[in-house]
C-alpha atoms as a PDB file:
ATOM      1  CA  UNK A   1       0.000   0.000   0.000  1.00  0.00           C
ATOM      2  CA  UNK A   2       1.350   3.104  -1.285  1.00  0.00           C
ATOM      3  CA  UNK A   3       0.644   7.013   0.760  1.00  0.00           C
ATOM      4  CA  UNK A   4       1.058   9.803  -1.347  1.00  0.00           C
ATOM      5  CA  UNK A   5       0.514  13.116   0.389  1.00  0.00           C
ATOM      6  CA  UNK A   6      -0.842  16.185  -1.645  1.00  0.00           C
ATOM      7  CA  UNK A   7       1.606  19.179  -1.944  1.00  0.00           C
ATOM      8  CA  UNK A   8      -1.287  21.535  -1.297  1.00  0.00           C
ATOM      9  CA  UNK A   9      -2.994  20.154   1.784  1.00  0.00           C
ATOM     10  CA  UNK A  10       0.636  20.602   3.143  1.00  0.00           C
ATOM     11  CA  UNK A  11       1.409  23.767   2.062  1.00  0.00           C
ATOM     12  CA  UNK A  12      -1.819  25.237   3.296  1.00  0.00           C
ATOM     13  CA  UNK A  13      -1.248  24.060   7.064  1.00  0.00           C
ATOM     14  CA  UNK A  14       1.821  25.461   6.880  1.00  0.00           C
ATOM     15  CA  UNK A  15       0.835  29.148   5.913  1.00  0.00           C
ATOM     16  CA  UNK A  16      -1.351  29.828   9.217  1.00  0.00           C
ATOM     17  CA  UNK A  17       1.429  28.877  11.691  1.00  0.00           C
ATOM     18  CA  UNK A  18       3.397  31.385   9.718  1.00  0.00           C
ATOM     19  CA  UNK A  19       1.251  33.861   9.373  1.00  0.00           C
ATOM     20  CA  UNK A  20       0.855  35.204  13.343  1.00  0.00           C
ATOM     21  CA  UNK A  21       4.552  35.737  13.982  1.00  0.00           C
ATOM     22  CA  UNK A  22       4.687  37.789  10.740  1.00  0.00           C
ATOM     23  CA  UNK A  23       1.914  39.307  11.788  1.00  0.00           C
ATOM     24  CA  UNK A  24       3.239  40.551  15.349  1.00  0.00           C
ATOM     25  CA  UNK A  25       6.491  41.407  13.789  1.00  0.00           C
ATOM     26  CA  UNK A  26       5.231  43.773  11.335  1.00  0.00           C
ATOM     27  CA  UNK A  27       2.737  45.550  14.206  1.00  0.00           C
ATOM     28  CA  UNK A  28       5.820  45.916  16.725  1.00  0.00           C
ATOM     29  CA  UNK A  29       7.746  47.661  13.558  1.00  0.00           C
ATOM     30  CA  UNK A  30       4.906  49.714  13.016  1.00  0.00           C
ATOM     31  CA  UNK A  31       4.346  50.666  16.460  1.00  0.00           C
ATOM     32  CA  UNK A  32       8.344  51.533  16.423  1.00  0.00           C
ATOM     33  CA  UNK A  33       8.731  53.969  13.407  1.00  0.00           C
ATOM     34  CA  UNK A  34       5.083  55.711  15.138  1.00  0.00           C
ATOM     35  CA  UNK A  35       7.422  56.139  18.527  1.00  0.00           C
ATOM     36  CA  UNK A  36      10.470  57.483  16.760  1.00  0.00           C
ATOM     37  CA  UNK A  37       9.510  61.070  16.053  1.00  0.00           C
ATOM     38  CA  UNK A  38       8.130  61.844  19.638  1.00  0.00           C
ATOM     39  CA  UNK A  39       8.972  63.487  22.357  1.00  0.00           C
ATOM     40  CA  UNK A  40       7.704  64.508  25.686  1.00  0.00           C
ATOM     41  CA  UNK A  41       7.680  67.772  27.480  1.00  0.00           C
ATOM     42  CA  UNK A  42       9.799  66.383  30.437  1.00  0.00           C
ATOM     43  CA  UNK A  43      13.138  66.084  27.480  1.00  0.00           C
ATOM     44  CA  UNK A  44      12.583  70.036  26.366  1.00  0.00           C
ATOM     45  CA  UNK A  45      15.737  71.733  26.832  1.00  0.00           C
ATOM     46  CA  UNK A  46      17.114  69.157  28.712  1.00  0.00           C
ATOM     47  CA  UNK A  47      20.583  67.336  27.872  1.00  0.00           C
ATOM     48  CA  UNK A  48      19.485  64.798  25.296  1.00  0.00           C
ATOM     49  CA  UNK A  49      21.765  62.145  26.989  1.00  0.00           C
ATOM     50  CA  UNK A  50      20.409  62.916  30.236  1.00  0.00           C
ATOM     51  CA  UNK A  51      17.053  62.678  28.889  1.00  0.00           C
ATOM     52  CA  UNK A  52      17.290  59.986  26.981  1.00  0.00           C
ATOM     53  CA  UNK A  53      19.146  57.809  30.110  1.00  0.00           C
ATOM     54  CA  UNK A  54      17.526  55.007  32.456  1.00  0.00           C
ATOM     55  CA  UNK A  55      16.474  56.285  36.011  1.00  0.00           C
ATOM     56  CA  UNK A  56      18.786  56.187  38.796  1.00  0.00           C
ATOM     57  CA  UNK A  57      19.403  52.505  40.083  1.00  0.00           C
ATOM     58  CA  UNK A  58      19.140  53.493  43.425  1.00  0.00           C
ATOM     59  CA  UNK A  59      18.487  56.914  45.462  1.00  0.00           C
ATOM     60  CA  UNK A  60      19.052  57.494  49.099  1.00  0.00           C
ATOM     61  CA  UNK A  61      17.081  60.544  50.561  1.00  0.00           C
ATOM     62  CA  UNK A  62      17.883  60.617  53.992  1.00  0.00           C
ATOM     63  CA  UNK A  63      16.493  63.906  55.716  1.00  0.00           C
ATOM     64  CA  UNK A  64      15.240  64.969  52.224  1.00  0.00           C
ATOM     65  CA  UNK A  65      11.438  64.503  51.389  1.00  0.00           C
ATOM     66  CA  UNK A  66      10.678  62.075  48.648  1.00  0.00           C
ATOM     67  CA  UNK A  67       9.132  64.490  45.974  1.00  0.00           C
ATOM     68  CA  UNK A  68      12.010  67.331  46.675  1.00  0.00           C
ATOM     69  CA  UNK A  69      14.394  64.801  46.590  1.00  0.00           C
ATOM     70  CA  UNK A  70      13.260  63.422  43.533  1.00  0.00           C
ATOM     71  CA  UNK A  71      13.429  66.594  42.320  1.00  0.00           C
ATOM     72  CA  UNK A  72      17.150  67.105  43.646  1.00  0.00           C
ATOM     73  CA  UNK A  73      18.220  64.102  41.617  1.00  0.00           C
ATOM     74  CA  UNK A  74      16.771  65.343  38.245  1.00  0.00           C
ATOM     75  CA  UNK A  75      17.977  68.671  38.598  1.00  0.00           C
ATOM     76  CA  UNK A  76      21.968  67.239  39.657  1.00  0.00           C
ATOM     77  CA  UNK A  77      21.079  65.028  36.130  1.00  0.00           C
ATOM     78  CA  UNK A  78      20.352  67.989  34.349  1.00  0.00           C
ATOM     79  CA  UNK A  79      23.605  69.804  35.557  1.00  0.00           C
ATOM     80  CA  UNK A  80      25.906  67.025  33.731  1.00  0.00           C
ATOM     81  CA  UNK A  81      26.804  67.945  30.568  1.00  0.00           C
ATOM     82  CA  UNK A  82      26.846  64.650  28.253  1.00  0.00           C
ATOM     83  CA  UNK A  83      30.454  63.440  28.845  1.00  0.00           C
ATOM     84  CA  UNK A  84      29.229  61.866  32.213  1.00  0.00           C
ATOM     85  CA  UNK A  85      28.401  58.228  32.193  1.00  0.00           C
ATOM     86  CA  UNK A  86      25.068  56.843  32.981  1.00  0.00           C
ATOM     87  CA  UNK A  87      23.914  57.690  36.543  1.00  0.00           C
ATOM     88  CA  UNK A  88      24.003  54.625  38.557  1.00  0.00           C
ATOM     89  CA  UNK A  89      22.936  55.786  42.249  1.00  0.00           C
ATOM     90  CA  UNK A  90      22.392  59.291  44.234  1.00  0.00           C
ATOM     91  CA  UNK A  91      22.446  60.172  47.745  1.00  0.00           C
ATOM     92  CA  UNK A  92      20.759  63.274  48.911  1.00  0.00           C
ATOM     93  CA  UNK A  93      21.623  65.598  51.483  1.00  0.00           C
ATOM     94  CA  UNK A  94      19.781  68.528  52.922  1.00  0.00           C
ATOM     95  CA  UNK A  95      23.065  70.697  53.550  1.00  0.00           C
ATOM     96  CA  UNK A  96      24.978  72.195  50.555  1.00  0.00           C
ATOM     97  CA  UNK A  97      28.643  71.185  50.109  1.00  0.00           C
ATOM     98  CA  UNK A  98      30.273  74.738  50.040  1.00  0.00           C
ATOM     99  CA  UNK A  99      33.982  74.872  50.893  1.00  0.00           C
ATOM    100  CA  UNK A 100      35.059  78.333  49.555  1.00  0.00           C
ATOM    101  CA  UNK A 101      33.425  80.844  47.553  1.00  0.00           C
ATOM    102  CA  UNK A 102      33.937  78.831  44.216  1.00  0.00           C
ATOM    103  CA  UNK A 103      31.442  76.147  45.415  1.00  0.00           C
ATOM    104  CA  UNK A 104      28.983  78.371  46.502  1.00  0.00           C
ATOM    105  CA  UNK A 105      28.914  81.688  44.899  1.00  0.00           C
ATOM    106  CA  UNK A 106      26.534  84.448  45.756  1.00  0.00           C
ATOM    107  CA  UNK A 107      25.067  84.220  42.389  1.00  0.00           C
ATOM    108  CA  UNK A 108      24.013  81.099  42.635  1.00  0.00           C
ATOM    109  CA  UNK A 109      22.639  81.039  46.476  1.00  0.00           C
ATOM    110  CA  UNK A 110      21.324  84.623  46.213  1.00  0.00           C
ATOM    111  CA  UNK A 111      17.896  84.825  46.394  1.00  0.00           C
ATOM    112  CA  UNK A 112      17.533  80.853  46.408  1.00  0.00           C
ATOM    113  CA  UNK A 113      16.070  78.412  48.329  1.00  0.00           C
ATOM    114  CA  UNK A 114      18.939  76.156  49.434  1.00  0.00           C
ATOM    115  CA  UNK A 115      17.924  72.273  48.863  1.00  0.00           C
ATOM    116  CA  UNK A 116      20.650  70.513  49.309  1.00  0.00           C
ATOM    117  CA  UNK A 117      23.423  68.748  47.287  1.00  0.00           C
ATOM    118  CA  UNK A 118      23.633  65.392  45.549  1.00  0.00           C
ATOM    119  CA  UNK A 119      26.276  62.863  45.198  1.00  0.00           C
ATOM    120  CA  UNK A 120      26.459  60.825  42.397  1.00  0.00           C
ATOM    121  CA  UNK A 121      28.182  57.528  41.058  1.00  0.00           C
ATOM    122  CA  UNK A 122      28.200  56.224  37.773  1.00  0.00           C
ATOM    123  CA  UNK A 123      27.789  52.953  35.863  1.00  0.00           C
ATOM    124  CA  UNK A 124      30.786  51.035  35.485  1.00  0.00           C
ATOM    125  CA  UNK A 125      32.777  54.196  36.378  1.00  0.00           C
ATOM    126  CA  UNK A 126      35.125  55.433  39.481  1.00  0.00           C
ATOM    127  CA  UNK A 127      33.852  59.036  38.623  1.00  0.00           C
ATOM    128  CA  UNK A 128      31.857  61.011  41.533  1.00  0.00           C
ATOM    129  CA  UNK A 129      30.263  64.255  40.680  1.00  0.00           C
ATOM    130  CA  UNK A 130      29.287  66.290  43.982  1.00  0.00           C
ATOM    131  CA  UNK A 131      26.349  69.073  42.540  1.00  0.00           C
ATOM    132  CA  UNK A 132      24.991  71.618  44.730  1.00  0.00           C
ATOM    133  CA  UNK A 133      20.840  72.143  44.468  1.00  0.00           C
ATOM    134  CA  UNK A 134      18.940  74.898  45.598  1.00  0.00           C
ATOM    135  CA  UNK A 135      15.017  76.036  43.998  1.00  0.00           C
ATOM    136  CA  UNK A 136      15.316  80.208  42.734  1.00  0.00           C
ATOM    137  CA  UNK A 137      13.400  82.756  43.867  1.00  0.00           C
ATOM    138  CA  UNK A 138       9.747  82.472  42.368  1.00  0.00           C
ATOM    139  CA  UNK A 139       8.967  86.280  42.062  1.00  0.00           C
ATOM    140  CA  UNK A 140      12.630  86.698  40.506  1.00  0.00           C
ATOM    141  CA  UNK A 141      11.967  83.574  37.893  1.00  0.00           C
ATOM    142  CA  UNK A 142       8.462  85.212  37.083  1.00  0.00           C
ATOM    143  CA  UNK A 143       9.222  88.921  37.038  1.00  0.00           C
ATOM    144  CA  UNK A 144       6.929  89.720  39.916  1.00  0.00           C
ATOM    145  CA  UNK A 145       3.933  87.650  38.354  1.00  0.00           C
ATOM    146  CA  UNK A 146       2.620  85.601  41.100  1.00  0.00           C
ATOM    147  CA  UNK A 147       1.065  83.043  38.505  1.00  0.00           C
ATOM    148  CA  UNK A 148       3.041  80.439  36.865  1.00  0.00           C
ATOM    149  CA  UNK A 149       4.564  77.285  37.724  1.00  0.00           C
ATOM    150  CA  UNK A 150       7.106  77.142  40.289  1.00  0.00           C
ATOM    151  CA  UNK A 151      10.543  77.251  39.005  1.00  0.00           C
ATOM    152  CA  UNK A 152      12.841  74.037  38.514  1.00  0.00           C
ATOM    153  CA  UNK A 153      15.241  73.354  40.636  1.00  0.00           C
ATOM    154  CA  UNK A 154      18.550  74.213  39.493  1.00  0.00           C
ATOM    155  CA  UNK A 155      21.898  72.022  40.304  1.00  0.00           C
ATOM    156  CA  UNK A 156      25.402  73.318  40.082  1.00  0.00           C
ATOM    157  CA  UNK A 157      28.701  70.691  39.255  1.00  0.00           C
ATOM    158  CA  UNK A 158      30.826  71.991  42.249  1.00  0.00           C
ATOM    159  CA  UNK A 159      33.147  68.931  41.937  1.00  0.00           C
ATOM    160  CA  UNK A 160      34.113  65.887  40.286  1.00  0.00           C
ATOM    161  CA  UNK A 161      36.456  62.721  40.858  1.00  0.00           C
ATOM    162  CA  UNK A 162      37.471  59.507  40.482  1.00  0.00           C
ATOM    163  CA  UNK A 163      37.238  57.572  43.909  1.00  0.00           C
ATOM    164  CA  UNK A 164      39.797  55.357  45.244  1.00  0.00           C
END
């Protein structure tokens, strides 16, 4: 007794089972080249590198609230220019590291809230960048208005390092 299988029938059960992973491939693509030309408010005038980064692997906030030191952390990763590495963790203080005039100068503490400073280490980098963080004075940011958002926090590099 002989079998002889028809091409077709074959051919035919084959073309569903290839059919769905084609099929999600071609809508991830799609959903891809839609995503490529955004952006969100948050990466406006920020440093693209920053912005485009992961979040911080770890944050330690010790005396600092959790929304201003959130806060704290973005505005220290806005300070970096894009030479700095990825940020791997922070550690936020409520006191501002100021050891001479050059790490704290009047134009940058006048009129300011102080916030505090961050530390920060890198990935798969010795580097440590120290940035001070204070929040400007609202009437001074809006020109007297007393609408408006309240102003970003602003961070200043005062040092970095390579730890032993």
């Amino acid at each position: 007794m002989q079998y002889r299988a028809s091409g077709r029938a074959s051919s035919r059960r084959r073309w569903p089972l290839v059919i769905p992973p084609l099929l999600a491939v071609a809508l991830v693509a799609a959903g891809l080249a839609g995503r490529a030309g955004e952006s969100s408010p948050a990466d406006e005038g920020a440093n693209p590198a920053v912005a485009s980064a992961p979040i911080v692997r770890w944050i330690e906030c010790g005396d600092v609230a959790n929304a201003e030191c959130g806060a704290a952390v973005a505005a220290a990763r806005r300070a970096l220019d894009d030479t700095f590495p990825i940020v791997h963790s922070a550690t936020v203080s409520p006191s501002l590291i100021c050891g001479d005039d050059l790490e704290c100068p009047a134009w940058f503490l006048g009129g300011s809230r102080s916030v505090g400073s961050v530390v920060l280490t890198f990935v798969d980098s010795p580097l440590v960048a120290w940035i001070n963080v204070v929040e400007p004075d609202r009437d001074a940011v809006l020109d007297g208005e007393s609408d408006g958002p309240a102003p970003q926090l602003l961070g200043r590099l005062i040092r970095a390092f390579e730890r032993s």
